[in-house]
Protein backbone atom coordinates (compact mmCIF):
# COMPACT_ATOMS: atom_id res chain seq x y z
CA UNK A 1 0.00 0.00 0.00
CA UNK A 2 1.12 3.35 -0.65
CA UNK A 3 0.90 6.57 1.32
CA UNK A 4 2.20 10.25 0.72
CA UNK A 5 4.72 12.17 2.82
CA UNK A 6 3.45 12.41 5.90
CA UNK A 7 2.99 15.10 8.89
CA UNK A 8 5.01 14.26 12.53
CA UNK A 9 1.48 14.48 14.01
CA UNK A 10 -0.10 11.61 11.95
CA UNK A 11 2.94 9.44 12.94
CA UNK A 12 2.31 10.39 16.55
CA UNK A 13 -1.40 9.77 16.31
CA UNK A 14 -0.91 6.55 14.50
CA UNK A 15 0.99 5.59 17.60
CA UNK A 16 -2.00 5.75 19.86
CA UNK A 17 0.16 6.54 22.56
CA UNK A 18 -2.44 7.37 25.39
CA UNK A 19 -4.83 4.62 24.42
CA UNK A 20 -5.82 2.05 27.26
CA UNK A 21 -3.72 -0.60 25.87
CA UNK A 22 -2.80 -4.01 27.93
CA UNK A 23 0.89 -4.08 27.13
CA UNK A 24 2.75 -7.17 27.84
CA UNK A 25 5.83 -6.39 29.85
CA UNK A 26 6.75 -9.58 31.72
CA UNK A 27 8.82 -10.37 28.91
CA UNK A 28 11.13 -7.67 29.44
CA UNK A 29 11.47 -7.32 32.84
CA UNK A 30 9.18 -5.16 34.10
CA UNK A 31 5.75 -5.92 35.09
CA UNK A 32 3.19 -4.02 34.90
CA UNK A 33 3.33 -0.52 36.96
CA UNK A 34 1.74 3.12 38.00
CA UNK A 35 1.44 5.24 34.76
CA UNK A 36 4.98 6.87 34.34
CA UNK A 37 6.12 9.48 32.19
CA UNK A 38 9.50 10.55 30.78
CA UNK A 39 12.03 11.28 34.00
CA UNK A 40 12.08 14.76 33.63
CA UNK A 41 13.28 14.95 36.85
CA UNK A 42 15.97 12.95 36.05
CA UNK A 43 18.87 15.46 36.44
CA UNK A 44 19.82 18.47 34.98
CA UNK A 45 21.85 16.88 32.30
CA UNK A 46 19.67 14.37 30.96
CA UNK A 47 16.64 17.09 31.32
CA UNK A 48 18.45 19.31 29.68
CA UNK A 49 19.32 16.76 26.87
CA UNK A 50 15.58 16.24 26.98
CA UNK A 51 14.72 19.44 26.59
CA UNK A 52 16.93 19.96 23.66
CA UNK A 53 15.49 17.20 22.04
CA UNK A 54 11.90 17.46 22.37
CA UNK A 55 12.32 20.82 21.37
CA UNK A 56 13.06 19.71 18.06
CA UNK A 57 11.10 21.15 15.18
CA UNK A 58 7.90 19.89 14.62
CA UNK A 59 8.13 20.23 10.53
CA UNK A 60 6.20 17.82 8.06
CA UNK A 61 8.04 15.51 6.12
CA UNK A 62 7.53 16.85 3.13
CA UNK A 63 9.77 20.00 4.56
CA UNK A 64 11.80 17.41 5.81
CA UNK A 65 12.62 15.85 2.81
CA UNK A 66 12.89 19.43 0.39
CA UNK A 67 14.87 20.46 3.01
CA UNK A 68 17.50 17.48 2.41
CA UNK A 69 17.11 17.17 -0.92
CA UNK A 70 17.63 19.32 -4.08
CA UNK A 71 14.48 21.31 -5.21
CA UNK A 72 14.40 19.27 -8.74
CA UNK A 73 14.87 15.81 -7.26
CA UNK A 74 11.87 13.53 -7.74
CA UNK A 75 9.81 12.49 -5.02
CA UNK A 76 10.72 8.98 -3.15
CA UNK A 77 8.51 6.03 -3.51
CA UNK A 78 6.45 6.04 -0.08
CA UNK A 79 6.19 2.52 1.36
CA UNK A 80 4.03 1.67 4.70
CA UNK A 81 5.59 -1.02 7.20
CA UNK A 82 4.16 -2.46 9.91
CA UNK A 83 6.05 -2.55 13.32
CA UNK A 84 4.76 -4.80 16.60
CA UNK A 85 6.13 -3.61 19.75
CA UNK A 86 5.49 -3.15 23.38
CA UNK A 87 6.62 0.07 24.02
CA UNK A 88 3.54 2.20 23.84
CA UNK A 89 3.82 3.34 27.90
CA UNK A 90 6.56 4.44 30.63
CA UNK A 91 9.64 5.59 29.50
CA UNK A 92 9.53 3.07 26.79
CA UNK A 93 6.74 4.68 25.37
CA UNK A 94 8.33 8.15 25.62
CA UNK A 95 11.52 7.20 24.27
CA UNK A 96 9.86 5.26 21.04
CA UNK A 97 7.19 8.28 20.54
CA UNK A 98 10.03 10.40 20.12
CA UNK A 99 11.96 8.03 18.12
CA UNK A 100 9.12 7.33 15.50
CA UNK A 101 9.09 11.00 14.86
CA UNK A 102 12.62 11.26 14.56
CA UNK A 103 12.68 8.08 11.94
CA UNK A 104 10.00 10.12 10.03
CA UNK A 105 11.99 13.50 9.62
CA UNK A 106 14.65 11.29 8.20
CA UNK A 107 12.32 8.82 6.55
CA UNK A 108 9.34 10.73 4.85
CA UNK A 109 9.02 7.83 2.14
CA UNK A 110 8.36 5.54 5.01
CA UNK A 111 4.99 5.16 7.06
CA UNK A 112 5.29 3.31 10.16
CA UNK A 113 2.20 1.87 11.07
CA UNK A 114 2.77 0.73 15.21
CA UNK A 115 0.52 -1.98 16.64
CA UNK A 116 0.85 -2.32 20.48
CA UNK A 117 1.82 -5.66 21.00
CA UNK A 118 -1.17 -7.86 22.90
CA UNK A 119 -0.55 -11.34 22.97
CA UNK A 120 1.85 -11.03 20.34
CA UNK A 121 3.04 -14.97 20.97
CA UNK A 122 -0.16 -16.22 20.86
CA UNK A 123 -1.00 -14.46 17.58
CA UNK A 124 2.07 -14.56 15.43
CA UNK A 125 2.28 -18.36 14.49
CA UNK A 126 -1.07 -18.10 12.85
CA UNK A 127 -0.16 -14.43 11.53
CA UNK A 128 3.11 -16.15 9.78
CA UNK A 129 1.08 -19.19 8.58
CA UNK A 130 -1.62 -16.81 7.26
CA UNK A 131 1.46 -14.59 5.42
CA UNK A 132 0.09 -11.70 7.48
CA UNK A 133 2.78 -11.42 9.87
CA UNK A 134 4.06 -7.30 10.56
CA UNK A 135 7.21 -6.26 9.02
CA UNK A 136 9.14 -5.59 12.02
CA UNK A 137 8.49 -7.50 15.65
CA UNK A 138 9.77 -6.91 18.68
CA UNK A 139 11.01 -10.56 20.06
CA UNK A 140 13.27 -12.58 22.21
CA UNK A 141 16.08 -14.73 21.96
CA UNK A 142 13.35 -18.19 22.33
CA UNK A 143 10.82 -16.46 19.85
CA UNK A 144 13.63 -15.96 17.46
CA UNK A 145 15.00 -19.44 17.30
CA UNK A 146 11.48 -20.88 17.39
CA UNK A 147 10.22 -19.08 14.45
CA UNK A 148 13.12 -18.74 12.72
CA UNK A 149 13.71 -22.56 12.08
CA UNK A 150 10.41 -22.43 10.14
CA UNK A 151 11.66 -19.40 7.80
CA UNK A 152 10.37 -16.31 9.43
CA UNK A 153 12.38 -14.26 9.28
CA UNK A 154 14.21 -12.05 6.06
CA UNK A 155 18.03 -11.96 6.34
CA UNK A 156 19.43 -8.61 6.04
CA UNK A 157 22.67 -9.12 6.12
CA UNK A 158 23.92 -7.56 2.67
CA UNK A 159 21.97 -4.50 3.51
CA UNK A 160 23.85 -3.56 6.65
CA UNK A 161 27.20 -2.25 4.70
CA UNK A 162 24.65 0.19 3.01
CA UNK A 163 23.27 1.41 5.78
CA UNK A 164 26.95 1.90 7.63
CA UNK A 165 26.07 -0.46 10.73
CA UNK A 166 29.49 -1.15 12.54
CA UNK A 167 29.20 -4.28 14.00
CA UNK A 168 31.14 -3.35 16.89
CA UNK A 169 29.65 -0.85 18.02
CA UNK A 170 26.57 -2.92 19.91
CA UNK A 171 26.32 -5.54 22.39
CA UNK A 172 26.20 -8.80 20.80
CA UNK A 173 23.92 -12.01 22.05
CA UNK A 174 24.00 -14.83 19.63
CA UNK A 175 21.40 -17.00 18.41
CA UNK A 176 18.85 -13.82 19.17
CA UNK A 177 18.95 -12.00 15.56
CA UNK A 178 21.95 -13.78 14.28
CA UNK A 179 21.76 -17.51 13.47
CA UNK A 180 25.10 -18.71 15.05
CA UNK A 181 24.12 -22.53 16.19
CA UNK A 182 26.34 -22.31 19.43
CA UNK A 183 27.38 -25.15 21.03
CA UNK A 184 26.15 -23.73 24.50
CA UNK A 185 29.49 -23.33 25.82
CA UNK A 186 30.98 -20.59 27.72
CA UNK A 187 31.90 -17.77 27.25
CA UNK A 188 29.56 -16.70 24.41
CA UNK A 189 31.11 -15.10 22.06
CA UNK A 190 30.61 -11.16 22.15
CA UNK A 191 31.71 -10.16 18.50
CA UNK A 192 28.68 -9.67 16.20
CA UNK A 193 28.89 -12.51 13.40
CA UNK A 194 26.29 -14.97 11.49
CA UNK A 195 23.66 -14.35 8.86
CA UNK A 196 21.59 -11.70 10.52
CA UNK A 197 17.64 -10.93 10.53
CA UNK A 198 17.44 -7.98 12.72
CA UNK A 199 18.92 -5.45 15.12
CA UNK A 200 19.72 -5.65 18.81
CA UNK A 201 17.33 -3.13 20.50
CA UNK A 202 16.74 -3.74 24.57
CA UNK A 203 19.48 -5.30 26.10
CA UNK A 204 18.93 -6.35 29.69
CA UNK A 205 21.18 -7.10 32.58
CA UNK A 206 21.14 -7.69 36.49
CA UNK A 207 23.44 -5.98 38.83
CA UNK A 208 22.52 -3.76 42.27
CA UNK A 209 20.50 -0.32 43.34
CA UNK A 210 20.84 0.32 46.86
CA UNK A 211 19.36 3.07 49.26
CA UNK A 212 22.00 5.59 50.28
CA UNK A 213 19.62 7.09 52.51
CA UNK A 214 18.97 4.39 54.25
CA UNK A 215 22.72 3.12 54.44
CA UNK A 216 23.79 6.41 55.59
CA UNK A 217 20.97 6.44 58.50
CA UNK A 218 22.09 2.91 59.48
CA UNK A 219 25.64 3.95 59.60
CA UNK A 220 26.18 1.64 56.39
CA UNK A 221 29.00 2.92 54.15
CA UNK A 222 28.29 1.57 50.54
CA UNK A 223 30.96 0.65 48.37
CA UNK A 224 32.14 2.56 45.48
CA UNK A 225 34.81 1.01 43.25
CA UNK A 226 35.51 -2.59 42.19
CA UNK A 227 36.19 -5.49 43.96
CA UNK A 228 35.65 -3.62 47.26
CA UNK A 229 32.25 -5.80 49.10
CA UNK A 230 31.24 -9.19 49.62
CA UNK A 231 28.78 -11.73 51.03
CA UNK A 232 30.19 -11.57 54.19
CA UNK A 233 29.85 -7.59 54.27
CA UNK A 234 26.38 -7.83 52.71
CA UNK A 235 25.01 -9.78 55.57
CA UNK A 236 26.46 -7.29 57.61
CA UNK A 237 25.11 -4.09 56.34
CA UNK A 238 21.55 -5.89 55.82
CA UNK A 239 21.55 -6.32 59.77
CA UNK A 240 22.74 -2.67 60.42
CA UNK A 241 19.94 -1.99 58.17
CA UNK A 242 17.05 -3.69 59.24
CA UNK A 243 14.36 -2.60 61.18
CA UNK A 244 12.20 -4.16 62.79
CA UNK A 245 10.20 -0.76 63.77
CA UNK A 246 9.83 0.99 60.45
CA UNK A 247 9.48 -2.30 58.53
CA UNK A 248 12.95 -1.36 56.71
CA UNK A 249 15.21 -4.25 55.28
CA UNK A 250 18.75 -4.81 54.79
CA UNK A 251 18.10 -6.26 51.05
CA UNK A 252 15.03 -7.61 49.24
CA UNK A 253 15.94 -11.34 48.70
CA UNK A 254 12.99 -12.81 45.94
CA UNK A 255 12.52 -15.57 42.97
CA UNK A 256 14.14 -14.12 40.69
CA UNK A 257 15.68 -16.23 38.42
CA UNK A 258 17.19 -13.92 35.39
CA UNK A 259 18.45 -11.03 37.62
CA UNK A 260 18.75 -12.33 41.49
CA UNK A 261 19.53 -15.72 42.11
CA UNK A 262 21.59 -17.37 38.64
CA UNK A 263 23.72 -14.26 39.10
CA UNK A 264 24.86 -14.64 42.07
CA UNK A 265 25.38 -18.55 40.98
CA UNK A 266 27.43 -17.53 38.41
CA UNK A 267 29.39 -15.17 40.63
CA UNK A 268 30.09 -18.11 43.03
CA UNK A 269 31.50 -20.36 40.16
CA UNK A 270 28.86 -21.85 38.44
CA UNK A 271 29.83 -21.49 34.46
CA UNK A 272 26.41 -22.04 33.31
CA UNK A 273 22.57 -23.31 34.15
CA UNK A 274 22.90 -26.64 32.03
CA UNK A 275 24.80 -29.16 30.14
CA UNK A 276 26.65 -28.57 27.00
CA UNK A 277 24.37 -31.59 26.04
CA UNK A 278 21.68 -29.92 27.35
CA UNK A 279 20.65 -33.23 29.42
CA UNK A 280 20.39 -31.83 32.85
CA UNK A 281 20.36 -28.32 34.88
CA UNK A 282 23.47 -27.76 37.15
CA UNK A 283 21.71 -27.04 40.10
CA UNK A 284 23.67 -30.07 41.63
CA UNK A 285 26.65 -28.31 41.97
CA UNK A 286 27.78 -26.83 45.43
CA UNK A 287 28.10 -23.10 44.61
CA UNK A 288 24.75 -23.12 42.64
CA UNK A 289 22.93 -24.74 46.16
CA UNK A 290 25.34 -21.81 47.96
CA UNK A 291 24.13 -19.27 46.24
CA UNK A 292 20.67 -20.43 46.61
CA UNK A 293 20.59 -20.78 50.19
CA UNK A 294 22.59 -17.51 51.29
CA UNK A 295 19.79 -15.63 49.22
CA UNK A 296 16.66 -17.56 50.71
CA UNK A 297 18.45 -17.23 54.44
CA UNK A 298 17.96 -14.22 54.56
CA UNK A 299 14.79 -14.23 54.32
CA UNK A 300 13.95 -17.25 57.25
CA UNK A 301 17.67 -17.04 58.86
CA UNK A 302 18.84 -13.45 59.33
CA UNK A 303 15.37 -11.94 58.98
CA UNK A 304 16.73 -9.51 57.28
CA UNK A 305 14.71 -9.23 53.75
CA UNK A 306 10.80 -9.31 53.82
CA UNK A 307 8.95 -12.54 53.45
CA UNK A 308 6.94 -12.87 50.20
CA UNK A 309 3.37 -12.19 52.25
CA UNK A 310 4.79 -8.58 53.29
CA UNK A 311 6.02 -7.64 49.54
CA UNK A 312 2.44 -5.86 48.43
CA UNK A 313 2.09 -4.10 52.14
CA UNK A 314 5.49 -2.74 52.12
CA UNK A 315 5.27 -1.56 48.58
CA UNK A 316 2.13 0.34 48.86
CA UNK A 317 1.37 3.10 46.33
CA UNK A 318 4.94 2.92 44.63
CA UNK A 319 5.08 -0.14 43.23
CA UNK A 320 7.94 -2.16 45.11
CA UNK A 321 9.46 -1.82 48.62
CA UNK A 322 12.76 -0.72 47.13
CA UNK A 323 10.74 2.40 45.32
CA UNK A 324 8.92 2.75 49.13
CA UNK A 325 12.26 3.45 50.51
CA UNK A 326 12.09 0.16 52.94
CA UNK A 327 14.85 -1.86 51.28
CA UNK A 328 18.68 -1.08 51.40
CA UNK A 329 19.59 -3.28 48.95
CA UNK A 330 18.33 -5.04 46.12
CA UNK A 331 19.76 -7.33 43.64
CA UNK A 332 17.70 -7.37 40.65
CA UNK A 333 17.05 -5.90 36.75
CA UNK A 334 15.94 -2.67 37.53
CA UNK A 335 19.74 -1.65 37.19
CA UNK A 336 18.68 -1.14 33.44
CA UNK A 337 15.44 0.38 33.68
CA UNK A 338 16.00 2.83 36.29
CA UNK A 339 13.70 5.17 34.28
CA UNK A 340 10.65 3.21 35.62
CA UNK A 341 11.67 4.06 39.48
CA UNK A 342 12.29 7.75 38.87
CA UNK A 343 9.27 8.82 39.27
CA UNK A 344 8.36 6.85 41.75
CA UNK A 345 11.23 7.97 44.01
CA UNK A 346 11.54 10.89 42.89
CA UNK A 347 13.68 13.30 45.53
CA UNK A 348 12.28 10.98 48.74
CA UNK A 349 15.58 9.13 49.30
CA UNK A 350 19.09 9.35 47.06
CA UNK A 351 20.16 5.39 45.29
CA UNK A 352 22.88 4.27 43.25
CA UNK A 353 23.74 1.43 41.16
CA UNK A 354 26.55 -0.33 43.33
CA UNK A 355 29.98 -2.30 41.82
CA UNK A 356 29.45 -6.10 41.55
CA UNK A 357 29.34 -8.00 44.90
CA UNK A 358 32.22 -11.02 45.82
CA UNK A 359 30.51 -14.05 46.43
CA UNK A 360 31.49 -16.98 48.87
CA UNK A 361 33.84 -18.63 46.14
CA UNK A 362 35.17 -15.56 44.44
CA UNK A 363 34.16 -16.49 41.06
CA UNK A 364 33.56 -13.48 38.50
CA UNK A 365 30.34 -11.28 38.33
CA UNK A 366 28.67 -13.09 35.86
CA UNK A 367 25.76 -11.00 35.40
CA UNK A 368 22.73 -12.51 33.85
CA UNK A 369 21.72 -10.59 30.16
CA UNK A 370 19.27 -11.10 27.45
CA UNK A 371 18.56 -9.04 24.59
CA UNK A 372 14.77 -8.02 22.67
CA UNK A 373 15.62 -7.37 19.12
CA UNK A 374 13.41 -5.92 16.21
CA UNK A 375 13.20 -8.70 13.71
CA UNK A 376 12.82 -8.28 10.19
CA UNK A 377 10.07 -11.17 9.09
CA UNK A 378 9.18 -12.51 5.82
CA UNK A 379 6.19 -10.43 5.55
CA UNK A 380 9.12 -7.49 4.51
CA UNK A 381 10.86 -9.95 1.57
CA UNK A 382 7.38 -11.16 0.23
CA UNK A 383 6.39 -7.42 -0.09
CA UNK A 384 9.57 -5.94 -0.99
CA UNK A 385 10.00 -3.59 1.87
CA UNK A 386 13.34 -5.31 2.98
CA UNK A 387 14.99 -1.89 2.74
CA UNK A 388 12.56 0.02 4.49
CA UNK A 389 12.20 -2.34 7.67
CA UNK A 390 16.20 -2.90 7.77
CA UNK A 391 16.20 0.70 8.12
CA UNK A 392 13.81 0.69 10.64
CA UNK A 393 15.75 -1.56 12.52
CA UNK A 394 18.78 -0.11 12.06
CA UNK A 395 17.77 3.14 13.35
CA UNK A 396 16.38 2.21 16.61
CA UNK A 397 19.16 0.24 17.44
CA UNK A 398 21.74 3.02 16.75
CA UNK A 399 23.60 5.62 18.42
CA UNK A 400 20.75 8.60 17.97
CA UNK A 401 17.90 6.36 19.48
CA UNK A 402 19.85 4.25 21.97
CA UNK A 403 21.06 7.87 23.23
CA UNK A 404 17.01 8.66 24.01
CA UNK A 405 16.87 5.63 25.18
CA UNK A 406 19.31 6.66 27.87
CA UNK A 407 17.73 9.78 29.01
CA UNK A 408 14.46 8.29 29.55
CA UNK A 409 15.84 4.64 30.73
CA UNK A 410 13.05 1.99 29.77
CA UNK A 411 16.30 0.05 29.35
CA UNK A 412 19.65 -0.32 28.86
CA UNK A 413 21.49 1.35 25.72
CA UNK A 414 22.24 -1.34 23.29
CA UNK A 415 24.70 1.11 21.44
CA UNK A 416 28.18 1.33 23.20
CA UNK A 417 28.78 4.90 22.33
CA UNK A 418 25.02 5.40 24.05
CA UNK A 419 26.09 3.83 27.13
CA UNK A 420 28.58 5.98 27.95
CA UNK A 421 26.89 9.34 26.72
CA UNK A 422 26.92 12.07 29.93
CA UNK A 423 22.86 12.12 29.55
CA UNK A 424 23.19 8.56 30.13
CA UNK A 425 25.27 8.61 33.45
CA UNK A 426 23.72 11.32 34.63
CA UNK A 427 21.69 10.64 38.14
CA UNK A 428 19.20 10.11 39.24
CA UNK A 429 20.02 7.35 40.26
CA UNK A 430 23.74 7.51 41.28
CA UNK A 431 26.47 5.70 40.44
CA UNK A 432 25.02 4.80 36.42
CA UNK A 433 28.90 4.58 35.67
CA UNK A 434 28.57 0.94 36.72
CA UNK A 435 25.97 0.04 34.14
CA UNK A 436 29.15 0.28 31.14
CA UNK A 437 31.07 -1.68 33.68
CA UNK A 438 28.13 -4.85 34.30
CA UNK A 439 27.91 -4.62 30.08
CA UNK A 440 31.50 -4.29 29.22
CA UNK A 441 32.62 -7.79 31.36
CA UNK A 442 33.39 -10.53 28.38
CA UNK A 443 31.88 -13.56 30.87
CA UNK A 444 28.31 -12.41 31.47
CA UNK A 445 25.72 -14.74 30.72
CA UNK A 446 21.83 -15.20 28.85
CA UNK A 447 18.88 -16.64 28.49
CA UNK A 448 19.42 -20.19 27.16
CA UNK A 449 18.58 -20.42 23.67
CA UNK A 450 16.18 -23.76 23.48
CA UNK A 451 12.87 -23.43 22.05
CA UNK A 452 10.97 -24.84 24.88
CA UNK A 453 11.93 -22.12 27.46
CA UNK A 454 8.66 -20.82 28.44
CA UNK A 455 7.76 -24.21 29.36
CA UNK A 456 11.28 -25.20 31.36
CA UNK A 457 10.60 -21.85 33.45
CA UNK A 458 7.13 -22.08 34.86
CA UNK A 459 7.49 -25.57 35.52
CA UNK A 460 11.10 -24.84 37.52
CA UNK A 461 9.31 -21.84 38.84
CA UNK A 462 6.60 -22.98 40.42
CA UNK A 463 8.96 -26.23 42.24
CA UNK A 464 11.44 -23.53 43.17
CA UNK A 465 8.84 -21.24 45.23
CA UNK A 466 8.30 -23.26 47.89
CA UNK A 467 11.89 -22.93 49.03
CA UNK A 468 11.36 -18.91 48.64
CA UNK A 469 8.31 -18.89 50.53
CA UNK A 470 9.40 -21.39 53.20
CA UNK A 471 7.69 -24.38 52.49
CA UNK A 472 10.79 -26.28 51.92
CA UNK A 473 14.45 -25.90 52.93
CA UNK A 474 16.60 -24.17 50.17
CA UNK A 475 18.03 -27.86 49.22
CA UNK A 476 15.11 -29.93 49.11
CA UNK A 477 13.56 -26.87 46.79
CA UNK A 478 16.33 -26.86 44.80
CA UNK A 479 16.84 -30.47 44.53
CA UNK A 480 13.69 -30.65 43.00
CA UNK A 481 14.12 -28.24 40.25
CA UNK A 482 17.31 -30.06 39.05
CA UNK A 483 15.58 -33.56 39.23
CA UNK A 484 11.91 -31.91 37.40
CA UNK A 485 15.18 -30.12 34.87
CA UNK A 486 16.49 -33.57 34.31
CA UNK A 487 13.33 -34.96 33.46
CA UNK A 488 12.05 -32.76 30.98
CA UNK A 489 15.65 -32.23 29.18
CA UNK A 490 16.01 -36.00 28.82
CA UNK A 491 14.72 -35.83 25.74
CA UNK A 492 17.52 -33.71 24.30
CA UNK A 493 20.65 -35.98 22.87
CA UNK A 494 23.40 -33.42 22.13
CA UNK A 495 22.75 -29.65 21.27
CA UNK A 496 19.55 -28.65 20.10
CA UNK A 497 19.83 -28.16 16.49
CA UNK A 498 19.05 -24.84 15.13
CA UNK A 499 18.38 -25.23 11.59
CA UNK A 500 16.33 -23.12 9.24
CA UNK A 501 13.66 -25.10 7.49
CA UNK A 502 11.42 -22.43 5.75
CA UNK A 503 7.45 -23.84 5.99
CA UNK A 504 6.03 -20.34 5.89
CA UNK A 505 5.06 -18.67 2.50
């Protein structure tokens, strides 16, 4: 279908970005939470940053495009592609409502047509079968190895010279928008490589926020530079910091497996969650049952972290106890979506992202990350807009966007030049220096890429629980998530292969 130039304010109203729309966030991270704007209060760098940008001029794209180009050049060929995403709210929303406008000054010949993503999983299989799949889909590392064996996707590989992507200028997860076919052995590799059918776009990671306020009240000096804490001097601080009293806690222990528990696993010397063969979970091991223990302990042990039952009470109207101001410490992803606890905080207590903690065995951080790219599906090749949705792609992942993405802070900047931008350290929160530091180590960890994942984790989660919510001891909860992991991965006899073996038209 084709469309004429269009205004910014038809691509912001195609966006229906205040429309009661059930978003699915669990995905990536973040469940759902109190309507939150842009951080504007975010400091004076990144507002002013804001500012700047938001202040942009709101010309058409027709002046857009006869500003860029010669008076006598013809018109471009308009083209309309359709993109599925979940980033219609928060400061996900506000970062991708400014970036579709942006796209459109520099893309007039392209119409963007966003669809909130509603049970996008659900849906796509039958929208692929049916050939009516969108152009570009926001996705994960499973989706993309699922669908992708069955010929979903449109490799874009040769167009990336054009478009003057540098490989090396992104964090890299295999096997998410690049068909690699590891071998699941560590470490991954971290160079981008392998036919590719999409961009990076929200990288995730786990790592630390802590309460200075708090600490400081509770005579709690938190640590500053690398190498400098550990799980002895955790368990210290949280008793200094809990109260009794004021129902205030040291840390905020919880089942949480990407950004809590697996990372502090790793940390303690476990290399990875399964098998090379992919037989059997590792859970067996002594410094994965270590790990698991000195979490839940402190929880039924030290007392110093609430029990699950108190979670909803302490968290009241902002969302979380850590946002309530009751928790001094707290493992956990929102280390790369700080922009969703800004406004909740907002000037009631000062945090920072902390340095990586030494666990009992010493191992290395070994911070848990996974990566949601923007896929380019078949839907593009069958209608020719390969070019169009690459560039789509390409923009959102790169330096300009990434760069909005860290003022507003939905998530972490999959761009390394982003990263590291001022607007992107500044506070609030302190501290945001260690966010380049958790992304730049060469031995964190992801997701593992099998195709049955959803089903692995509810099934683990739901054994795992009662340890977390003291209905068994830490071992016998953990012992039965290896033996349930052993169970359902006997089926597997060497690496799962991923092959591509297009089925859909």
């Amino acid at each position: 279908m084709q469309h004429s130039a269009l205004t910014r304010r038809r691509v912001l109203a195609g966006m229906g970005m205040g429309a009661a729309t059930t978003v699915a966030l669990a995905a990536c991270g973040e469940s759902s939470a109190p309507a939150a704007s842009a951080p504007a209060t975010a400091a004076p760098a990144a507002a002013t940053a804001m500012a700047e940008a938001t202040a942009a001029p709101a010309m058409t794209q027709a002046a857009a495009a006869a500003t860029a180009m010669p008076e006598a050049a013809p018109a471009m060929e308009s083209a309309e592609i359709r993109f599925v995403t979940d980033h219609t709210a928060g400061p996900r929303g506000a970062a991708m409502q400014w970036g579709l406008a942006r796209f459109a000054e520099k893309r007039p010949d392209i119409f963007v047509k966003l669809e909130p993503a509603a049970n996008l999983i659900d849906s796509l299989a039958i929208q692929f079968a049916a050939g009516t799949a969108p152009h570009v889909a926001l996705l994960s590392q499973s989706d993309f190895l699922r669908f992708h064996a069955e010929g979903a996707f449109t490799e874009i590989s040769d167009l990336l010279p054009q478009m003057d992507v540098n490989k090396a200028d992104y964090y890299f997860l295999p096997d998410a928008y690049t068909f690699n076919n590891i071998d699941h052995s560590f470490p991954q590799p971290t160079d981008m490589t392998g036919p590719q059918f999409g961009m990076p776009f929200q990288f995730a990671i786990s790592g630390f926020v802590a309460n200075i306020s708090l600490a400081e009240a509770a005579g709690v000096t938190l640590p500053d530079t690398e190498n400098s804490w550990t799980w002895n001097d955790w368990t210290e601080w949280d008793a200094m910091m809990t109260n009794p009293d004021t129902g205030e806690y040291g840390s905020w222990a919880r089942d949480d497996y990407e950004f809590q528990y697996m990372p502090q696993m790793y940390s303690n010397g476990m290399a990875k969650p399964f098998d090379d063969r992919l037989t059997k979970t590792m859970y067996d091991l002594p410094e994965a049952v270590d790990a698991w223990k000195y979490l839940i302990d402190k929880i039924f042990v030290h007392e110093t972290s609430p029990p699950a039952d108190q979670v909803k009470e302490l968290g009241g109207e902002f969302g979380n106890p850590f946002a309530a101001g009751k928790v001094g410490i707290w493992p956990s992803g929102r280390v790369y979506s700080t922009g969703f606890a800004v406004p909740r905080i907002k000037d009631r207590f000062t945090w920072t992202l902390l340095p990586e903690v030494i666990a009992g065995n010493g191992g290395p951080p070994g911070h848990s990350t996974n990566d949601q790219p923007d896929l380019v599906t078949n839907s593009a090749g069958r209608d020719g807009t390969e070019e169009q949705s690459t560039a789509l792609a390409v923009f959102l992942a790169g330096e300009e966007y990434q760069g909005r993405v860290g003022i507003d802070r939905g998530h972490m900047p999959v761009h390394k030049a982003a990263i590291g931008a001022p607007t992107s350290l500044a506070p609030p929160p302190e501290g945001m220096k260690w966010l380049k530091v958790y992304a730049d180590r060469p031995d964190n960890r992801s997701l593992y890429p099998f195709n049955t994942w959803r089903e692995w984790w509810l099934q683990h989660r739901a054994l795992g629980q009662k340890g977390w919510v003291g209905e068994q001891t830490p071992e016998e909860s953990l012992a039965a998530c290896q033996d349930w992991g052993e169970r359902h991965l006997s089926s597997y006899d060497g690496p799962a292969p991923f092959v591509s073996t297009p089925v859909y038209p």
